[in-house]
Protein backbone atom coordinates (compact mmCIF):
# COMPACT_ATOMS: atom_id res chain seq x y z
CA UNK A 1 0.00 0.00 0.00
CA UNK A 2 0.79 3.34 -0.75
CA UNK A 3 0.52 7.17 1.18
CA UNK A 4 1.20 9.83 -1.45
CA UNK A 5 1.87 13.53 -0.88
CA UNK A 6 3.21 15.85 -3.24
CA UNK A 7 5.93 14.59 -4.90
CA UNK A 8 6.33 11.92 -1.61
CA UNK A 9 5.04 8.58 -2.09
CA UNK A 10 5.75 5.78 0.63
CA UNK A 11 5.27 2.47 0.70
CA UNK A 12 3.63 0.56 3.54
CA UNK A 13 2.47 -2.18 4.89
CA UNK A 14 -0.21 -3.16 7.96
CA UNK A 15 -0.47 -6.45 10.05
CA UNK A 16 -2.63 -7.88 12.36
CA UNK A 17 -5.31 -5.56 14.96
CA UNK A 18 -5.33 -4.03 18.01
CA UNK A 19 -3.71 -0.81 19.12
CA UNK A 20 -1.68 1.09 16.50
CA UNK A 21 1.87 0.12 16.70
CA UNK A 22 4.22 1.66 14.10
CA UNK A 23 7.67 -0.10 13.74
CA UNK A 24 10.56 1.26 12.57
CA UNK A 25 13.20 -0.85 10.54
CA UNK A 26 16.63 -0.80 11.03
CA UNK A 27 19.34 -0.49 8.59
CA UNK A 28 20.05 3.18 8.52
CA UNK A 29 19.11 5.32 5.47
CA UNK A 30 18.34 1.70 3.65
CA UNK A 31 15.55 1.30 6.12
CA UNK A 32 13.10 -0.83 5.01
CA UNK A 33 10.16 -3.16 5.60
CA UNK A 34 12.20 -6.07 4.44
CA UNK A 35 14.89 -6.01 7.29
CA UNK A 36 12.48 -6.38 10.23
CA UNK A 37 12.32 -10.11 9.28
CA UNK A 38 16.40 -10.20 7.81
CA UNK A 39 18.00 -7.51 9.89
CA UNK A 40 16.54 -7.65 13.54
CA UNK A 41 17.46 -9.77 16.31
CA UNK A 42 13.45 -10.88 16.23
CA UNK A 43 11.07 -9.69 13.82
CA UNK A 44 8.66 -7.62 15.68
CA UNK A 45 5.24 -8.18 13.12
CA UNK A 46 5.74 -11.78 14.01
CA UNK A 47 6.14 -11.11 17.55
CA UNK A 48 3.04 -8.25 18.01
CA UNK A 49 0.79 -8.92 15.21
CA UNK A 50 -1.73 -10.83 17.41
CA UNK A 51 -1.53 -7.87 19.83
CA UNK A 52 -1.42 -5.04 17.64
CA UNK A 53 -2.48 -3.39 14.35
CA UNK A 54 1.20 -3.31 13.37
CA UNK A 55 2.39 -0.71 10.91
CA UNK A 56 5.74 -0.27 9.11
CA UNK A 57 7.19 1.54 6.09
CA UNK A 58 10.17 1.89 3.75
CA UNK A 59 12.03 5.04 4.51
CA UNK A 60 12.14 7.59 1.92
CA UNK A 61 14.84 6.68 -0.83
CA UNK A 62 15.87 3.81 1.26
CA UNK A 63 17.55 1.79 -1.88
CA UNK A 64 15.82 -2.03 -1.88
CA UNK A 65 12.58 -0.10 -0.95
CA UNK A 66 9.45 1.37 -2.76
CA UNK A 67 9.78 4.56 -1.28
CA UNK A 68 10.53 7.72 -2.75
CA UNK A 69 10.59 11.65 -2.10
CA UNK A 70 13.31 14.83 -2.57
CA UNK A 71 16.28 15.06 -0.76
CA UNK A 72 14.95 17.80 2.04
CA UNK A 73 18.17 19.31 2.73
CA UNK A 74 17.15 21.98 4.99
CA UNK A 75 15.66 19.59 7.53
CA UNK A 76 16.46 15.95 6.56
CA UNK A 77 15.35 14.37 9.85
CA UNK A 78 12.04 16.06 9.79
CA UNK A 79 11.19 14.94 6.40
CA UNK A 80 11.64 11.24 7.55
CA UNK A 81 9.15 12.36 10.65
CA UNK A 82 6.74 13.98 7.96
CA UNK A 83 6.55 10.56 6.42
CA UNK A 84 6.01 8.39 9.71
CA UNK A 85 3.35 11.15 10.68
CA UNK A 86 2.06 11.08 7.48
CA UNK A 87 1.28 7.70 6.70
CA UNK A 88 -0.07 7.24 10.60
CA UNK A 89 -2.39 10.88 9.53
CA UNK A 90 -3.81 8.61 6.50
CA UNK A 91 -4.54 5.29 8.41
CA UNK A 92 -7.03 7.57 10.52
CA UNK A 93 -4.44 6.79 13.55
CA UNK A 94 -4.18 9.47 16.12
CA UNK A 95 -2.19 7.96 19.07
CA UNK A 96 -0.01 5.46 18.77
CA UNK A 97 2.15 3.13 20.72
CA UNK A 98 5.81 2.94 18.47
CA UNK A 99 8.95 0.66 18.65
CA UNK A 100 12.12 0.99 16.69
CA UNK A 101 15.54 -0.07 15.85
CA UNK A 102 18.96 1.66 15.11
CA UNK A 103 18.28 4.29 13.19
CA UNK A 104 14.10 4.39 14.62
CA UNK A 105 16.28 5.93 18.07
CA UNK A 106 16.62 9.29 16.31
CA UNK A 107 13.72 8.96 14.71
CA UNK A 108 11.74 8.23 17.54
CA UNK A 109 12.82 11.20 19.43
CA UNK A 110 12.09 13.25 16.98
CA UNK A 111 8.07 12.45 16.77
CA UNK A 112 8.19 12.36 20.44
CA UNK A 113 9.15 16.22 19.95
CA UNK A 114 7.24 16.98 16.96
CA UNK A 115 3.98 14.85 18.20
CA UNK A 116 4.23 14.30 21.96
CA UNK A 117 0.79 14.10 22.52
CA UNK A 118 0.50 10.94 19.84
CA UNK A 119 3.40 8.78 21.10
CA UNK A 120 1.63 6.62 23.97
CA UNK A 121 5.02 5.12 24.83
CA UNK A 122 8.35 4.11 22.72
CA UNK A 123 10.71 1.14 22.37
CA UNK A 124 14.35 1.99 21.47
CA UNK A 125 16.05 -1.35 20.14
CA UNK A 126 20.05 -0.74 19.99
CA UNK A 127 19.57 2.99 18.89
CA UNK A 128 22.32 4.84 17.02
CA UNK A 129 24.22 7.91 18.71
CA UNK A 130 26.90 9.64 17.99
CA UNK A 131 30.16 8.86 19.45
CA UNK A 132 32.69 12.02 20.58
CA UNK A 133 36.03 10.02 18.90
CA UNK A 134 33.99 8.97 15.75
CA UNK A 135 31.93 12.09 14.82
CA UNK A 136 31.54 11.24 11.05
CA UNK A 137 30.44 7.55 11.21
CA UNK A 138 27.23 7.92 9.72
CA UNK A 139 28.20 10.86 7.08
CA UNK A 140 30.72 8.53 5.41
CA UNK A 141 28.97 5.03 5.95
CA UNK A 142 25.85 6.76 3.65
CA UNK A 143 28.17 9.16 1.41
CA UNK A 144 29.32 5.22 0.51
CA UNK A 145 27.04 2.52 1.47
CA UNK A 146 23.79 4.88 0.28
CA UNK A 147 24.44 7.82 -1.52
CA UNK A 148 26.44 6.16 -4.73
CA UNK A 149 23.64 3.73 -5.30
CA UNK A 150 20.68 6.51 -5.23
CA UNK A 151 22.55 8.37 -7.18
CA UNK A 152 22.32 5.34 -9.83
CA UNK A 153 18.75 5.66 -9.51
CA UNK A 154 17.83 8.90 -9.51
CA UNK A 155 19.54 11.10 -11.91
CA UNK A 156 18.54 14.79 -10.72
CA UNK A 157 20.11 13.93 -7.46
CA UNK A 158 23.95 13.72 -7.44
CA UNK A 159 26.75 13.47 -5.18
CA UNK A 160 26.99 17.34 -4.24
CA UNK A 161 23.44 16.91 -3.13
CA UNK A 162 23.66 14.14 -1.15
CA UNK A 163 26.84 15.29 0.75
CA UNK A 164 24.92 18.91 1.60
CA UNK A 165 21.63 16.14 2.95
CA UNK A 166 24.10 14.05 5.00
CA UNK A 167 26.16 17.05 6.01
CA UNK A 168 22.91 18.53 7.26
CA UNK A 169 21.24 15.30 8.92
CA UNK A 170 24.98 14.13 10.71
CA UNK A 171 27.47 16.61 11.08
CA UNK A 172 25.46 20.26 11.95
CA UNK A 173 24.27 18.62 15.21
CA UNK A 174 26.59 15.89 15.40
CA UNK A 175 26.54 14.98 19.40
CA UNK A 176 24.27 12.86 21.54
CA UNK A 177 21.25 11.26 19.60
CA UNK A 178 20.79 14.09 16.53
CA UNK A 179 17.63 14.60 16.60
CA UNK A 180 16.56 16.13 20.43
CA UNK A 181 18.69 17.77 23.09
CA UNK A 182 20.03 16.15 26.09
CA UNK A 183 17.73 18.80 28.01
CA UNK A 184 14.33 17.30 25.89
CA UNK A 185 15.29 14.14 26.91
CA UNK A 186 15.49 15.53 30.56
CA UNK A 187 11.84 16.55 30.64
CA UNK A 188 10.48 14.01 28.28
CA UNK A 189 7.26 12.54 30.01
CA UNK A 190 6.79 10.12 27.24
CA UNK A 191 7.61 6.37 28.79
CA UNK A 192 10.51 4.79 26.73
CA UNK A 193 12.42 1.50 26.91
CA UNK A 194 15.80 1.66 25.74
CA UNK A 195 17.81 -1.90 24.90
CA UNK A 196 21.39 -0.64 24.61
CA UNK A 197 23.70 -1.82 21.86
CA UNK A 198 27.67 -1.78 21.97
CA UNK A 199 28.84 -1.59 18.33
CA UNK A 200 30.35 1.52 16.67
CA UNK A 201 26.76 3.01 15.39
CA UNK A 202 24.62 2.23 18.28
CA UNK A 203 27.07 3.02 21.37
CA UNK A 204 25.72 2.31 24.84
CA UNK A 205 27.47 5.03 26.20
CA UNK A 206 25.16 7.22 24.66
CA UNK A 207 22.34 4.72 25.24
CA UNK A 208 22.18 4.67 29.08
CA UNK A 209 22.77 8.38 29.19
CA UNK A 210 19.14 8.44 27.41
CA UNK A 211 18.25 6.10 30.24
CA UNK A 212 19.30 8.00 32.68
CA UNK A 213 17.98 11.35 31.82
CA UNK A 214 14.49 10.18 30.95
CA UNK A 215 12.38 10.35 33.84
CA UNK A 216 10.06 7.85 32.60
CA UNK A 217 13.07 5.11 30.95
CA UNK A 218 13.28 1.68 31.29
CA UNK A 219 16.24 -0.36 30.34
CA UNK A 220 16.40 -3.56 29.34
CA UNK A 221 19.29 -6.16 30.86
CA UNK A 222 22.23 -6.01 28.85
CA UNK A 223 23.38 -7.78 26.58
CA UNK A 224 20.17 -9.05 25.34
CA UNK A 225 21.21 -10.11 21.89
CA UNK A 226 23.91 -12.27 22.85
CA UNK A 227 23.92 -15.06 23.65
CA UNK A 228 20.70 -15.92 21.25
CA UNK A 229 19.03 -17.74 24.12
CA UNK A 230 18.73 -13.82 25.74
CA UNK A 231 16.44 -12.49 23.40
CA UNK A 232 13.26 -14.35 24.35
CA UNK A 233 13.36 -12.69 27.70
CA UNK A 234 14.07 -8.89 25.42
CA UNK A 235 11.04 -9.81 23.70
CA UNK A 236 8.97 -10.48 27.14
CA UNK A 237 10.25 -7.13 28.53
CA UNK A 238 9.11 -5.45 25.35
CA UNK A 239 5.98 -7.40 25.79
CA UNK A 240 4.89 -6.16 29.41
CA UNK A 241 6.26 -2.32 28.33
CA UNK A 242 3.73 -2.07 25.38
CA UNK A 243 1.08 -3.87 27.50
CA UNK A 244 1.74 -1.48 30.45
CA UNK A 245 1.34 1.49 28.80
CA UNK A 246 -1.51 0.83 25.70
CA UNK A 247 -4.70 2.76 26.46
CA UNK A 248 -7.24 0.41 27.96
């Protein structure tokens, strides 16, 4: 299924009923439906679609997905928040519950600044961060892992572009989670579970400091991914969060 606006169209897809749940893929700016069942530790639909009217999309421009919009240079993360809004805005879906992975930490601070009121409560699987001795992670893992193959695709966008979008999105705020100040995060009354990561693009440094500033954070044991036998009891945590906090 489709949402269209302007020249924005994004592709999405809906499982099972119950409250709205809107997941966010992994994977980066290559976010897309696919890896929630090939790049997540557990694939969330399978886990929540008895639960929950499930809801996911492919990011904008995400390359393997159906998505597809302008480079929004001026305000890159916002655009990607336009979309998740959007798409939520044509389901009919006001409030929402909302769990994500990787790159979904970012993004899910951001709606819980743009749309605090819709956010019920928010899952943050291994979020990304930035790290103070490796600043430009993310600007040169897209300016080669995403931008090049785009660029194949789409021929009014080029190179210069995409270096002024990932300039923009990664290195004119380039400290703590993008996206929200350490002082939002301080007042945020939104409940959130955070399930740190240790790898160079999801740092738990950064992680637990979201932990610890939210006054209404959860944190799950750590590590939960490893070994395999660990994520069961993730899932369960996730599990009692979401039920804890849905509207009756």
């Amino acid at each position: 299924m489709y949402f269209e606006k302007g020249p924005v169209r994004i592709h999405y897809e809906e499982t099972g009923s119950g409250f709205p749940l809107l997941l966010i893929p992994g994977g980066g700016l290559n976010s897309t439906i696919a890896g929630l069942s090939t790049g997540s530790p557990f694939n969330p639909i399978d886990e929540f679609k008895a639960e929950y009217h499930c809801i996911a999309s492919d990011l904008r421009n995400a390359n393997g997905g159906q998505s597809y919009g302008p480079l929004e240079i001026g305000r890159p993360w916002d655009a990607y928040t336009d979309d998740h809004l959007g798409v939520m805005d044509h389901l009919g879906i006001d409030r929402f519950l909302v769990l994500g992975f990787c790159i979904g930490g970012p993004f899910i601070w951001n709606l819980l600044k743009r749309a605090p009121d819709r956010v019920v409560a928010a899952v943050l699987a291994q979020p990304s961060g930035s790290r103070p001795e490796m600043r430009d992670l993310f600007y040169e893992n897209n300016m080669t892992g995403w931008g090049p193959e785009l660029v194949k695709q789409r021929p009014e966008i080029t190179m210069e572009i995409v270096d002024k979008f990932l300039t923009k999105m990664y290195r004119s705020d380039p400290d703590f989670v993008f996206t929200v100040t350490r002082d939002f995060v301080r007042h945020c009354q939104t409940p959130v579970l955070i399930l740190p990561d240790d790898i160079p693009a999801h740092p738990y440094a950064v992680a637990m400091e979201a932990a610890m500033l939210a006054p209404k954070a959860e944190v799950s044991i750590f590590p939960w991914k490893e070994p395999k036998e660990r994520i069961p009891l993730a899932v369960r945590q996730i599990r009692s969060f979401l039920r804890a906090h849905r509207p009756a």
